[in-house]
Protein backbone atom coordinates (compact mmCIF):
# COMPACT_ATOMS: atom_id res chain seq x y z
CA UNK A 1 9.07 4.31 3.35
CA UNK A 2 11.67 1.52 4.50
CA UNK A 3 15.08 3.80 5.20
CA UNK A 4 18.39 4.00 7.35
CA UNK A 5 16.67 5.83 10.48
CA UNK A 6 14.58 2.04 11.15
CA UNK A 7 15.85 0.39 14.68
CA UNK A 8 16.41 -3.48 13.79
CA UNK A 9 15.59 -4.84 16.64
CA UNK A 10 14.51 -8.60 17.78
CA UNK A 11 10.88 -9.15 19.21
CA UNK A 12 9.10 -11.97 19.78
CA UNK A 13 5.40 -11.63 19.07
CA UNK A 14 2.61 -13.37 21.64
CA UNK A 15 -1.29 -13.36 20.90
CA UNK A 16 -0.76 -10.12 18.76
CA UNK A 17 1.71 -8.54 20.99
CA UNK A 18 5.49 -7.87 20.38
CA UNK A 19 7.97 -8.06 23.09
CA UNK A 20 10.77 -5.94 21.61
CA UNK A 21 14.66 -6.27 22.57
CA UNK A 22 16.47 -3.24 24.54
CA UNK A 23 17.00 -0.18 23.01
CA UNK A 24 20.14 1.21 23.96
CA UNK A 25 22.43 4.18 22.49
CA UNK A 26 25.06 2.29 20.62
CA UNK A 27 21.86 1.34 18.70
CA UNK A 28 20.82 4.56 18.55
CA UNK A 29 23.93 6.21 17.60
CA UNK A 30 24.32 3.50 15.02
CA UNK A 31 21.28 4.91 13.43
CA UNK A 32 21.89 8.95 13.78
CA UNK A 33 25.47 8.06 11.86
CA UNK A 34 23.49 5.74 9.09
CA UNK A 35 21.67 9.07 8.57
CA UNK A 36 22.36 10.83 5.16
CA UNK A 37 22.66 14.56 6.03
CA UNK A 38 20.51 15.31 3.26
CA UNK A 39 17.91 12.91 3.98
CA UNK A 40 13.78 14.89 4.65
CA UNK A 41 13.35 11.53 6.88
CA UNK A 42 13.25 12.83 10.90
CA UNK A 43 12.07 9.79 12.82
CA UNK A 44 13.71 6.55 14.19
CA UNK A 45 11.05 3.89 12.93
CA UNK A 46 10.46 0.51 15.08
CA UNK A 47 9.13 -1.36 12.04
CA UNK A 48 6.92 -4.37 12.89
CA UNK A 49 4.44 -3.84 9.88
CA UNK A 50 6.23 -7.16 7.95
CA UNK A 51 5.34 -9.62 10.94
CA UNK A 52 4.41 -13.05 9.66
CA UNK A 53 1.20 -12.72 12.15
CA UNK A 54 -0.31 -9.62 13.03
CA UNK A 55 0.80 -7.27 15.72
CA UNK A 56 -1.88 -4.72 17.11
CA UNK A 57 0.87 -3.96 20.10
CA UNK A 58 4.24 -3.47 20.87
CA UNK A 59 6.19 -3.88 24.60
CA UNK A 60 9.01 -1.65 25.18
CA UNK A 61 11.47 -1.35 28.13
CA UNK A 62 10.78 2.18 30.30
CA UNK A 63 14.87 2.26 29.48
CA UNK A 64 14.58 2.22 25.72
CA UNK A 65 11.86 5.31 25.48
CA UNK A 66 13.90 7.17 27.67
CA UNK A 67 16.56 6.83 25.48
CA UNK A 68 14.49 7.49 22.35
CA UNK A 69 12.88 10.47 24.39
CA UNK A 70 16.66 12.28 25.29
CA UNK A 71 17.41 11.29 20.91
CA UNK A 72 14.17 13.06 19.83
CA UNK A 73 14.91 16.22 22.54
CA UNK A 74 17.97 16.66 20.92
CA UNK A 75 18.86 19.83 18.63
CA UNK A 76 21.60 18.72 16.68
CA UNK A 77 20.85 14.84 15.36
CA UNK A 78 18.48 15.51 13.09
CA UNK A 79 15.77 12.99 14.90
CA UNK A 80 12.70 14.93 15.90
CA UNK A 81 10.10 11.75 16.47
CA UNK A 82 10.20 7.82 17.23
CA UNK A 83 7.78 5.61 15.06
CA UNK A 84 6.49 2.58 15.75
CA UNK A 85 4.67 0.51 12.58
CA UNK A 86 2.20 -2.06 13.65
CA UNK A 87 0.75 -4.66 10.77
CA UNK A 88 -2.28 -2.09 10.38
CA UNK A 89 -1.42 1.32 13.06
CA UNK A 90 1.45 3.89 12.89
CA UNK A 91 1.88 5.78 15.65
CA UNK A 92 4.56 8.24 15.32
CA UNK A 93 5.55 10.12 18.82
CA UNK A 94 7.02 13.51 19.81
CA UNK A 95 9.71 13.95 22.50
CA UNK A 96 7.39 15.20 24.90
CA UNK A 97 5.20 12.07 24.33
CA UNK A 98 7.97 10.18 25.14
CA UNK A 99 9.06 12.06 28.29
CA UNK A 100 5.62 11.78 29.21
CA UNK A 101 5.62 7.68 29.03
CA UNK A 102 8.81 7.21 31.11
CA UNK A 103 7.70 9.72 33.78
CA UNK A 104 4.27 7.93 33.88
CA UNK A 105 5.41 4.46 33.85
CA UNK A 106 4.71 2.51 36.99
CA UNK A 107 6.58 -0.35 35.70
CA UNK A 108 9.83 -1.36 34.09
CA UNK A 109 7.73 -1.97 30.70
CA UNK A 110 5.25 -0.03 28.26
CA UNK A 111 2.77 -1.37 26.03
CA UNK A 112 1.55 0.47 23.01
CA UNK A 113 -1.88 -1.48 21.78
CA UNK A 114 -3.63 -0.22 18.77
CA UNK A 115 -6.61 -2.47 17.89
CA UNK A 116 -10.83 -2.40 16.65
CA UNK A 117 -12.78 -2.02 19.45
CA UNK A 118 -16.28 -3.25 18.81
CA UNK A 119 -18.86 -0.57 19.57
CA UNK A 120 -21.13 -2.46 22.19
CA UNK A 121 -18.01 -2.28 24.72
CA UNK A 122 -18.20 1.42 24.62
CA UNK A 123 -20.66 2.92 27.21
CA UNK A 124 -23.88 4.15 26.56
CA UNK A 125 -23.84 7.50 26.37
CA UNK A 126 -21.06 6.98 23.42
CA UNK A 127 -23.04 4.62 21.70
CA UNK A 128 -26.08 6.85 21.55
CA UNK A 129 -23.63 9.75 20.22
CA UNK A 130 -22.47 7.01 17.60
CA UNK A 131 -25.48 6.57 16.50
CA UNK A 132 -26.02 9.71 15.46
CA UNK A 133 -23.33 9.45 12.65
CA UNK A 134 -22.49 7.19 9.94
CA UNK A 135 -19.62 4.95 11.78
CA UNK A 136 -17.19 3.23 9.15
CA UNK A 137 -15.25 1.88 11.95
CA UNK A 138 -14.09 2.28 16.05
CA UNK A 139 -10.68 1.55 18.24
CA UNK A 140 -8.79 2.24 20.88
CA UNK A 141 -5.27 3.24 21.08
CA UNK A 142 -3.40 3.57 24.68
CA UNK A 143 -0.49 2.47 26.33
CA UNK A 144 -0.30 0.61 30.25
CA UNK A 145 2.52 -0.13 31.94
CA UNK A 146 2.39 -2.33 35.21
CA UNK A 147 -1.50 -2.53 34.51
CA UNK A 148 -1.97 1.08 34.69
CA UNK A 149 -3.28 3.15 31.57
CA UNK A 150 -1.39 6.19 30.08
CA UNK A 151 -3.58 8.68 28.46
CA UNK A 152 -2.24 12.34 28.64
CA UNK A 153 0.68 13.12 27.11
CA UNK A 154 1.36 16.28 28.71
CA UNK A 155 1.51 18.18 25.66
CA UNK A 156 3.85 15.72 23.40
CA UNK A 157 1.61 15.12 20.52
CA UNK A 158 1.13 11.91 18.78
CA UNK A 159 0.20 11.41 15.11
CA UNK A 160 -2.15 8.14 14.37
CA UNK A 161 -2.26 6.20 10.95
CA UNK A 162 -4.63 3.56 10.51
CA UNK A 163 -5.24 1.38 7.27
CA UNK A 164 -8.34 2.21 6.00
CA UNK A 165 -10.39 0.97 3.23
CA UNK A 166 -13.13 3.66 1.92
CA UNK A 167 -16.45 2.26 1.81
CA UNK A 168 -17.53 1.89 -2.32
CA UNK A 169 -18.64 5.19 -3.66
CA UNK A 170 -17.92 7.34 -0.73
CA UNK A 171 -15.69 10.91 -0.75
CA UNK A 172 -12.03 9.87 1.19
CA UNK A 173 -12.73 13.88 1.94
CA UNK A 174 -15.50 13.53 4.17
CA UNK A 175 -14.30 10.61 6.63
CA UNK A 176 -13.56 12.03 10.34
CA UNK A 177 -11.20 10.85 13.00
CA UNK A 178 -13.49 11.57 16.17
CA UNK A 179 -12.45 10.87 20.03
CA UNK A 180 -15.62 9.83 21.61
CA UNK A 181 -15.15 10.70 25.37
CA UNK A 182 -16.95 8.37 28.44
CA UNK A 183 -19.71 11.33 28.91
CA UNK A 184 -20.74 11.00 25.08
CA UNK A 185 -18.93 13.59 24.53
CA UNK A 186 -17.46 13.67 20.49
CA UNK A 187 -14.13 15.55 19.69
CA UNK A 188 -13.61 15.34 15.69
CA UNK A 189 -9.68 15.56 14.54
CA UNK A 190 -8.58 17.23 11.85
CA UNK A 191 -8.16 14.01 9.33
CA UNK A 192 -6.33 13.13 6.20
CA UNK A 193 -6.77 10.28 4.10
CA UNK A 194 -3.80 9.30 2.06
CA UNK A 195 -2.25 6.19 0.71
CA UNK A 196 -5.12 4.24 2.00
CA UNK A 197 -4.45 5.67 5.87
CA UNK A 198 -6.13 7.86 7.65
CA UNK A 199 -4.38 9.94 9.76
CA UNK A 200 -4.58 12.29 12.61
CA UNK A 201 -2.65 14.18 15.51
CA UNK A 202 -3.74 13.56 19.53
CA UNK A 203 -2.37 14.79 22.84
CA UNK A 204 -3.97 11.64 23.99
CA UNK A 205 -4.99 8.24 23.67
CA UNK A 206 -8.14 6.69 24.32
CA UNK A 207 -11.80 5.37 22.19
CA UNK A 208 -11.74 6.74 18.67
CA UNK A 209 -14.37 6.57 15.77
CA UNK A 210 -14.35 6.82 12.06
CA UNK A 211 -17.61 8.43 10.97
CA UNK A 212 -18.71 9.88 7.22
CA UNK A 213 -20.22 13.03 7.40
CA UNK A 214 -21.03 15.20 4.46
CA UNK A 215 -21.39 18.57 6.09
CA UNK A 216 -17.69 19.29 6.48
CA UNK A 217 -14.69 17.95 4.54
CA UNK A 218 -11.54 16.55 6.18
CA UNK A 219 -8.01 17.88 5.35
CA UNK A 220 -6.98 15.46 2.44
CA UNK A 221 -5.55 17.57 0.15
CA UNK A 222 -6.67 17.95 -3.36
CA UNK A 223 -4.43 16.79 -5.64
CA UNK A 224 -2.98 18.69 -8.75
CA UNK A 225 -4.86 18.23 -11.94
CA UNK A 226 -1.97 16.82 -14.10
CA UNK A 227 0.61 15.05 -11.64
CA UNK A 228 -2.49 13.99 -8.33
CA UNK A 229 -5.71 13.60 -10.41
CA UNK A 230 -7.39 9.81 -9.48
CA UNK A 231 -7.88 7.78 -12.45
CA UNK A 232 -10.89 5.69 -12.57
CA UNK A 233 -10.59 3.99 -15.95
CA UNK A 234 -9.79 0.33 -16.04
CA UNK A 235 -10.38 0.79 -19.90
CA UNK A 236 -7.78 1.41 -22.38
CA UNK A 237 -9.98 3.17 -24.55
CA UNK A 238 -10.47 6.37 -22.23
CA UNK A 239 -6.58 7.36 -23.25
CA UNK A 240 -5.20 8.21 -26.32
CA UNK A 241 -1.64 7.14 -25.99
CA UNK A 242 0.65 3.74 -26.84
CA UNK A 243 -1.89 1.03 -24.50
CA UNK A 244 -0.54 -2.76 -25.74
CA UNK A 245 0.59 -4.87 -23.45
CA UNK A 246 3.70 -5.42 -25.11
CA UNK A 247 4.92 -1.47 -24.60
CA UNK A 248 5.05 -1.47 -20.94
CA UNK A 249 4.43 -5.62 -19.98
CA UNK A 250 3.35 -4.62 -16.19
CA UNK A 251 3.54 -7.94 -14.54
CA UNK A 252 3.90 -8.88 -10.63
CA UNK A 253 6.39 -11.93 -10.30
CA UNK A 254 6.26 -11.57 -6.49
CA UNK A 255 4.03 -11.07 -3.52
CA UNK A 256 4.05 -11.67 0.23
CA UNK A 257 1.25 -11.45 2.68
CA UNK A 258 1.49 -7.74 2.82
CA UNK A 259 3.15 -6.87 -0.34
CA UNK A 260 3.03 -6.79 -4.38
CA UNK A 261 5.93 -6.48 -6.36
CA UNK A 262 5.52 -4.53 -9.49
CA UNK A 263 7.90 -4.94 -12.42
CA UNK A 264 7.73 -2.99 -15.86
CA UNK A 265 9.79 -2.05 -18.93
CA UNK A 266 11.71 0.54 -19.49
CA UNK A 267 9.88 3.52 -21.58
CA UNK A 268 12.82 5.21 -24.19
CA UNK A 269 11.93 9.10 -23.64
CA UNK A 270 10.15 8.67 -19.94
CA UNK A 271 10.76 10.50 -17.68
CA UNK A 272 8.35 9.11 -15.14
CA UNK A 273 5.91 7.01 -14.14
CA UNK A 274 2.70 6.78 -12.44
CA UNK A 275 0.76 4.32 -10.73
CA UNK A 276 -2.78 3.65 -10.11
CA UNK A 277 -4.64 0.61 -8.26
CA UNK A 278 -6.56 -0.86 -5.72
CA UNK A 279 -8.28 -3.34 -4.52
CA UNK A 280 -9.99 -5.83 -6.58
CA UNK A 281 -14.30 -5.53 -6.91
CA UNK A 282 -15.71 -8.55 -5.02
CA UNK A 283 -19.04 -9.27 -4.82
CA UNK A 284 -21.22 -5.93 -4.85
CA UNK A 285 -18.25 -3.86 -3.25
CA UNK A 286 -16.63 -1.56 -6.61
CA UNK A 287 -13.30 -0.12 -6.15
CA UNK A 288 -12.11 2.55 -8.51
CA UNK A 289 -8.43 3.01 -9.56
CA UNK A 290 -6.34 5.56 -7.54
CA UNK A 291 -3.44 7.09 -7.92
CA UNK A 292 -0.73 4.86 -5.82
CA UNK A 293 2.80 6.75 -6.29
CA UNK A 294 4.46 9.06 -8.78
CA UNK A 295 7.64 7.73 -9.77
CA UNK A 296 9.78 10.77 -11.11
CA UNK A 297 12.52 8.66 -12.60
CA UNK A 298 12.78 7.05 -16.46
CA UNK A 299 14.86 4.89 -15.51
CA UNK A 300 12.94 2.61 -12.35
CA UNK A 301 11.33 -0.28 -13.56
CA UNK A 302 10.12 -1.54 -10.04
CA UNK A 303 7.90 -0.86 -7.29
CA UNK A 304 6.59 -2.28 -4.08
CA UNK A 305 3.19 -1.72 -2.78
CA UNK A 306 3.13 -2.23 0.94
CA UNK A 307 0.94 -2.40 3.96
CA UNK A 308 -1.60 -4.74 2.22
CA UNK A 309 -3.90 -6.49 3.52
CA UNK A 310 -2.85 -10.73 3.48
CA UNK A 311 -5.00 -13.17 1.38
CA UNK A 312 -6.20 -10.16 -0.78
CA UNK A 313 -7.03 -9.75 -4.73
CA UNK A 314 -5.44 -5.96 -5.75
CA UNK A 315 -5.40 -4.67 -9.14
CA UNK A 316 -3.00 -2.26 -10.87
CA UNK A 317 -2.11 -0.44 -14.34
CA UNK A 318 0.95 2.42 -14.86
CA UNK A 319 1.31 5.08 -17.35
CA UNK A 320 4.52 6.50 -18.69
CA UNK A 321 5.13 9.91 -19.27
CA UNK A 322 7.49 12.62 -19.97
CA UNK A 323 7.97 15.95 -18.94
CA UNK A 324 6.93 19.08 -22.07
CA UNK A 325 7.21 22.34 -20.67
CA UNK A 326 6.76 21.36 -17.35
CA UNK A 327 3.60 18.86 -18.32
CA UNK A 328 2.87 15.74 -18.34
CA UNK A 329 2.74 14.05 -21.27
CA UNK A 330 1.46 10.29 -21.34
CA UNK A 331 3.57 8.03 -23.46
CA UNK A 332 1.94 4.75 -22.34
CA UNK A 333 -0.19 2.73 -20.42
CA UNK A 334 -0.33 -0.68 -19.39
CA UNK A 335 -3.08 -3.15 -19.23
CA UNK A 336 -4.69 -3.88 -15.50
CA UNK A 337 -3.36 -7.21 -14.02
CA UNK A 338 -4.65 -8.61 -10.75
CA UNK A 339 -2.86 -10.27 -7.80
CA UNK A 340 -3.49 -11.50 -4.73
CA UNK A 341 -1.15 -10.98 -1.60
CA UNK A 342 -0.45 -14.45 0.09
CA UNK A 343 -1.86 -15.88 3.23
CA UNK A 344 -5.33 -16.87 1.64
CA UNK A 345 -6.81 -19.51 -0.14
CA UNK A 346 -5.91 -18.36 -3.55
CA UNK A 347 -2.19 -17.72 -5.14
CA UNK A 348 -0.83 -16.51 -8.60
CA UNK A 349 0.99 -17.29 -11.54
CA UNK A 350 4.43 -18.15 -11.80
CA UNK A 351 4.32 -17.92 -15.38
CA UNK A 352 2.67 -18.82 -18.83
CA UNK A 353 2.84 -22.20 -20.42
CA UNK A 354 2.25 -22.29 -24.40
CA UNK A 355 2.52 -25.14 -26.74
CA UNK A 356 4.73 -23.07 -29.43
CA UNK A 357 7.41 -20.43 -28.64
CA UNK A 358 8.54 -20.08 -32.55
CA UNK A 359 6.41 -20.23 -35.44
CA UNK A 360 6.87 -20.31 -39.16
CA UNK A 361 3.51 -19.62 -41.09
CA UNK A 362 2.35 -19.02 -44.86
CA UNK A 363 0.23 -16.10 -45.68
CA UNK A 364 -3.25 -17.63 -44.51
CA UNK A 365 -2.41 -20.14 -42.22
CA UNK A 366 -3.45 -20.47 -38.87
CA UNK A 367 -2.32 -21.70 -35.80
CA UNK A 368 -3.96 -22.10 -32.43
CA UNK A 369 -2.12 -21.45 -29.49
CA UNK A 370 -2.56 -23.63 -26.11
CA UNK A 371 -1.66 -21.81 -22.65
CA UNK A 372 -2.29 -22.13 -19.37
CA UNK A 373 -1.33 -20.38 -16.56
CA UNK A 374 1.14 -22.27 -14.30
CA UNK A 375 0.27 -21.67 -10.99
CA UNK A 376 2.83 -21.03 -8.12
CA UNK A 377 1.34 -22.84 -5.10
CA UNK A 378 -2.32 -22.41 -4.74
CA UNK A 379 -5.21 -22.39 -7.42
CA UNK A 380 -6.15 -19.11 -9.14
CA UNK A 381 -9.04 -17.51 -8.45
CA UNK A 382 -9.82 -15.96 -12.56
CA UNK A 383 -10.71 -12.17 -12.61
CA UNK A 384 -9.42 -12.45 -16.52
CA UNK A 385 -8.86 -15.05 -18.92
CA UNK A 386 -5.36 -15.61 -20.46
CA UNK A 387 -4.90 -12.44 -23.09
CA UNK A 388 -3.46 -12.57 -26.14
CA UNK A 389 -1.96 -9.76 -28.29
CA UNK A 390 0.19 -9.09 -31.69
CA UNK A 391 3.01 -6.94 -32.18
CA UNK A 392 1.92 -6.31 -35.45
CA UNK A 393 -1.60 -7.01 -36.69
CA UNK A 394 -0.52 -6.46 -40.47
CA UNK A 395 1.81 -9.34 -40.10
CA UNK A 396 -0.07 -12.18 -38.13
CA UNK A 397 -3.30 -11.20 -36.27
CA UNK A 398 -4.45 -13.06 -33.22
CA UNK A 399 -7.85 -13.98 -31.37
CA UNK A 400 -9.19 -13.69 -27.69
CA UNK A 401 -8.97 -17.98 -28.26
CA UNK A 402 -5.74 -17.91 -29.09
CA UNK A 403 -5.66 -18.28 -32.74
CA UNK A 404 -2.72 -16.82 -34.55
CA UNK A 405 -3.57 -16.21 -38.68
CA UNK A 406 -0.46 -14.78 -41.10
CA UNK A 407 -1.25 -11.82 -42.98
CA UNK A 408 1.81 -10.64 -44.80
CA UNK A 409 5.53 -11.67 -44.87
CA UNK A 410 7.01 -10.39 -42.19
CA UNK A 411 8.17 -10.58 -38.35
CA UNK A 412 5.94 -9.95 -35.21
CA UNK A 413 5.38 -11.29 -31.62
CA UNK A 414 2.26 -12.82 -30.03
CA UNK A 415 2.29 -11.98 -26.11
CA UNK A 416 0.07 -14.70 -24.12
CA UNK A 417 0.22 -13.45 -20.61
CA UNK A 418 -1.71 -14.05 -17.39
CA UNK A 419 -3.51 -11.91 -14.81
CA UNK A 420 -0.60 -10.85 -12.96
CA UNK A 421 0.89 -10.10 -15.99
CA UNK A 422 3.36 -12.72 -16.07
CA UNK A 423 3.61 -13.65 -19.76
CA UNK A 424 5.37 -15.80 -22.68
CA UNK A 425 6.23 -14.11 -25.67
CA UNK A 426 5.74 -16.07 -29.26
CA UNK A 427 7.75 -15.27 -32.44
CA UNK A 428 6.03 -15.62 -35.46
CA UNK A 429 7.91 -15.81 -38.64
CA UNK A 430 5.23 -15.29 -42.20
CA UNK A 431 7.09 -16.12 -45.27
């Protein structure tokens, strides 16, 4: 979460690498006072996760950690760590760790790289202890400074998030962080998954796996059956509870390369929301829906899912609830919409075209309704056709083509929306 303890800083990024401006204490001290005394958040976060390229590593001046290692040692500011947020690594640092850097540093800069290392660089007594294991994944993570490589930290700790996409029908509990030493020798972390990360804690950096093993589960926590349970349905009909598109209209008007923007309305009685996605099936690759974020607040009709992956198809549904006896109870839940993240061949819909907006009909007539979805910038690649959907059915029915037919006198609304949800609503008026 974006808060008051990030450092804004200026960096210019080079073949993946970000050369960040000087840290100094004004800036620091600018930050400690921003901080709300009531605030759980105890880092100062170097955010470079919203790059417009990618950024695997980050340059800092041997001055500025030793000024974020003397804020971090201190008792009284509140500040117990320094993060730094790479486009797909967190690395979040101890004072200790830092300490460790500045004493270590041969040079007048240090270089944090996080990046996939492919497995035939690694030696061969690691690869034949690799091979042992289902591997999802290996990298490396160290810092240099003046060409020289810092790997102990001396006892600081450092904890390691890395984006992570679960393989199709495999546990999140059983995926291992593992260091895989030059001797062959394998270390395995104690690992959580969470919010599509996986994340551990190191005294040191070096060659690190990801490897699936069934014999031992990691320490992702189980969620709580009524507030954490993962939702797999992408069907309305698994839920008994208020599921038209009208009730909650879930729609993403905007996206970036590493974000989606989810809007909703406002549920009368709610006194929450969650949210469930992920991302879109492609090819033979199924993704079930997951719980995203509990929102414990009526009143919020927006969210922003972050850290995703540019050029990407996600997909995404919310349910309303409020709170009986200290239960959920599920009010409503939306229809799935899809959208893709930018940077990729494919874009979105800025909205819905139709050919009528008000409509006066006779018991018995019909009317066929033309819409297209009108696309931002780039084509749409379909996962669903424009839906349609009545208000009312007793009043004017409508088809999956589009075709609107009066029932009874009466008032109703025929909601044509897209994919991402974006949508035009038609009144219809049967006399």
């Amino acid at each position: 979460m974006k808060n008051e303890n990030t450092v804004k800083v200026e960096a210019e990024i080079k073949d993946g690498t970000a050369n960040v401006s000087e840290i100094t204490n004004k800036t620091i001290e600018k930050v400690v006072n921003n901080k709300d005394a009531e605030s759980k958040v105890d880092t100062i976060t170097i955010d470079l996760s919203g790059a417009k390229q990618e950024v695997t590593g980050v340059t800092l001046s041997k001055e500025s950690v030793k000024i974020l290692a003397e804020t971090t040692a201190q008792k009284d500011n509140g500040i117990d760590t320094a993060t730094i947020e790479l486009s797909k690594a967190t690395v979040e640092l101890d004072h200790k760790a830092l300490e460790t850097l500045a004493e270590q540093a041969k040079g007048t800069q240090i270089q944090l790289v996080v990046e996939d290392k492919d497995r035939k660089e690694l030696n061969s007594a690691q690869q034949a202890t690799l091979d042992q294991h289902q591997v999802a994944t290996t990298f490396e993570a160290y810092f240099t400074s003046d060409g020289q490589r810092i790997h102990d930290f001396k006892g600081g700790k450092a904890v390691v998030s890395i984006d992570f996409t679960p393989e199709a029908g495999k546990d999140t509990s059983y995926y291992h962080m593992v260091y895989v030493a030059e001797s062959g020798e394998m270390t395995r972390y104690k690992t959580k998954y969470e919010n599509r990360k996986l994340m551990f804690t190191t005294t040191h950096f070096s060659d690190y796996a990801v490897i699936y093993d069934t014999g031992e589960k990691n320490e992702t926590e189980k969620p709580k059956e009524e507030e954490e349970k993962d939702d797999s349905s992408d069907t309305d009909g698994k839920v008994t509870m208020d599921t038209s598109y009208s009730r909650l209209c879930l729609r993403i008007p905007t996206s970036t390369k590493k974000t989606n923007v989810l809007k909703w309305t406002k549920q009368t009685g709610a006194d929450g929301y969650v949210i469930y996605g992920n991302h879109c099936n492609t090819g033979k690759k199924k993704y079930k829906m997951v719980q995203r974020v509990v929102i414990k607040d009526g009143s919020t009709t927006t969210w922003i899912d972050k850290n995703l992956d540019g050029g990407t198809y996600y997909k995404y549904y919310i349910k309303a609830y409020k709170l009986v006896n200290g239960k959920k109870v599920w009010l409503a839940k939306s229809k799935v919409v899809h959208s893709t993240t930018t940077g990729g061949k494919y874009g979105n819909a800025k909205t819905v075209k139709v050919n009528k907006t008000d409509l006066s009909l006779t018991k018995g007539q019909t009317f066929t309704i033309k819409a297209e979805q009108v696309i931002k910038d780039k084509p749409i690649d379909e996962h669903q056709n424009i839906k349609f959907e009545s208000s009312n059915t007793k009043v004017a029915s409508v088809s999956s083509k589009g075709v609107i037919k009066a029932k009874k006198k009466g008032t109703c609304y025929i909601y044509v929306y897209a994919q991402n949800g974006m949508y035009k609503r038609i009144k219809v008026t049967v006399k």
